[in-house]
Protein backbone atom coordinates (compact mmCIF):
# COMPACT_ATOMS: atom_id res chain seq x y z
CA UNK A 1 196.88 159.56 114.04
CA UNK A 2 194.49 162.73 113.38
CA UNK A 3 193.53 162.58 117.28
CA UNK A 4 197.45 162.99 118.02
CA UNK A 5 196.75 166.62 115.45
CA UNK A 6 193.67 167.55 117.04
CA UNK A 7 194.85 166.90 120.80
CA UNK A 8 198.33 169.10 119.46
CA UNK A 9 195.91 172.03 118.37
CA UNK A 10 193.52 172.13 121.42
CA UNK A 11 197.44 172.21 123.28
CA UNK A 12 198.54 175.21 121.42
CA UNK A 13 195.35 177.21 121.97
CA UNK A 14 194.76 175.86 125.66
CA UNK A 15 198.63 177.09 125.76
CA UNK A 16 198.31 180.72 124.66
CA UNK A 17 195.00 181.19 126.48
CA UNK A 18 196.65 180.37 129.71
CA UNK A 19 199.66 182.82 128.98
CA UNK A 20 196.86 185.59 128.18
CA UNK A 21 194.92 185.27 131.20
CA UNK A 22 198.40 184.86 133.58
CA UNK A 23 199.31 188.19 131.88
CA UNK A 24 195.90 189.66 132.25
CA UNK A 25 195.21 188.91 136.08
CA UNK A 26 198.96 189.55 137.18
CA UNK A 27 198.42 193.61 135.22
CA UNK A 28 195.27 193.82 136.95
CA UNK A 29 196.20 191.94 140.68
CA UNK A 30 199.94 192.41 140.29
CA UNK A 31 202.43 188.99 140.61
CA UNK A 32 203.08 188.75 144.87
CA UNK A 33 200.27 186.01 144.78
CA UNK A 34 199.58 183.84 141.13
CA UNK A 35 196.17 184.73 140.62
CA UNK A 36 195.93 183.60 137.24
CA UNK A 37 197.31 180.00 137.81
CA UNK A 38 194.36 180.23 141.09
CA UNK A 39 191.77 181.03 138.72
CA UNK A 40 193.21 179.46 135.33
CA UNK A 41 193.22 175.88 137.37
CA UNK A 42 189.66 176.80 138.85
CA UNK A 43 188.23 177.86 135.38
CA UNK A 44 189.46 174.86 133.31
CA UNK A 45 188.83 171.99 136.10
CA UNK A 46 185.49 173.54 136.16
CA UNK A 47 185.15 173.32 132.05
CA UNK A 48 186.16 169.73 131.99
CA UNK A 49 184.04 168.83 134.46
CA UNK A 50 181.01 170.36 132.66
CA UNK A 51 181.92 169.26 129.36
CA UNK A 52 182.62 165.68 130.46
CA UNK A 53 179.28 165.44 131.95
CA UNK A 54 177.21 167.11 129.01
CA UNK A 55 179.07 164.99 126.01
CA UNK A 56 178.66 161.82 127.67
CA UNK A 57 177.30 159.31 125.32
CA UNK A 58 173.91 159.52 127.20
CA UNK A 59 174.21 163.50 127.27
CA UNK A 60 172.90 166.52 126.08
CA UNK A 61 175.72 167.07 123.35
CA UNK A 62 176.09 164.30 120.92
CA UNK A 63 179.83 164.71 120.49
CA UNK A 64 182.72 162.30 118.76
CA UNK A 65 185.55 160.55 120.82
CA UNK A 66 187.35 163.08 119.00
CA UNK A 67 185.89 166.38 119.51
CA UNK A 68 185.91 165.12 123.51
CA UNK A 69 189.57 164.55 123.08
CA UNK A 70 190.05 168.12 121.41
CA UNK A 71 188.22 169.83 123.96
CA UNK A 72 189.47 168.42 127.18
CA UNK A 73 192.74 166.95 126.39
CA UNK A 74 193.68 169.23 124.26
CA UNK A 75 192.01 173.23 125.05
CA UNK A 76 191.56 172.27 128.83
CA UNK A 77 194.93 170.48 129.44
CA UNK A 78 196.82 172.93 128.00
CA UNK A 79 194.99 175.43 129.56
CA UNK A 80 195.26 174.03 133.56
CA UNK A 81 198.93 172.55 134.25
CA UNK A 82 200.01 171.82 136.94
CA UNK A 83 203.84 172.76 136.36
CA UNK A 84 202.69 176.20 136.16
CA UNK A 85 201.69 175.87 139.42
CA UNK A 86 204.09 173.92 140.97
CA UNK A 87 207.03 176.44 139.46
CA UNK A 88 204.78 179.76 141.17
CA UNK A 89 204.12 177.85 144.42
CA UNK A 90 207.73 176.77 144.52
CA UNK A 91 208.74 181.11 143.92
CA UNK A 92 206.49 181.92 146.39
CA UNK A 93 208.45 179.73 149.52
């Protein structure tokens, strides 16, 4: 039951950090193309990816099940989703 807590808080935080950055790179590249999805989706795949391959049981990090869990279900999967880019690709046809 803690995992379902942990995976909820890595959510939130993957949440608002996506919201940030959307904000951030549509003030700095304006909104006619979604920039921030582009490089929110390219930044977090590329974090999983990493940490997946590092916290392995035979990797670098010795990690628990649960931080794993945290990190990429919970910070990373909030963080890339594909609705948001399904909604912006959808406004841009």
């Amino acid at each position: 039951m803690l995992a379902y807590v942990w995976v909820a808080i890595g959510g939130a935080l993957g949440s608002v950090a996506r919201f940030w950055m959307s904000q951030a790179m549509a003030a700095k590249f304006g909104e006619s193309f979604p920039w921030g999805t582009l490089a929110i989706n390219v930044l977090g795949s590329f974090v999983i990816g990493v940490f997946a391959g590092l916290s392995l049981p035979d990797g670098r990090w010795q990690v628990t099940p649960g931080a794993r869990q945290f990190v990429m279900i919970g910070i990373c999967g909030g963080y890339t989703t594909f609705s948001s880019f399904s909604l912006q690709t959808l406004q841009l046809m």
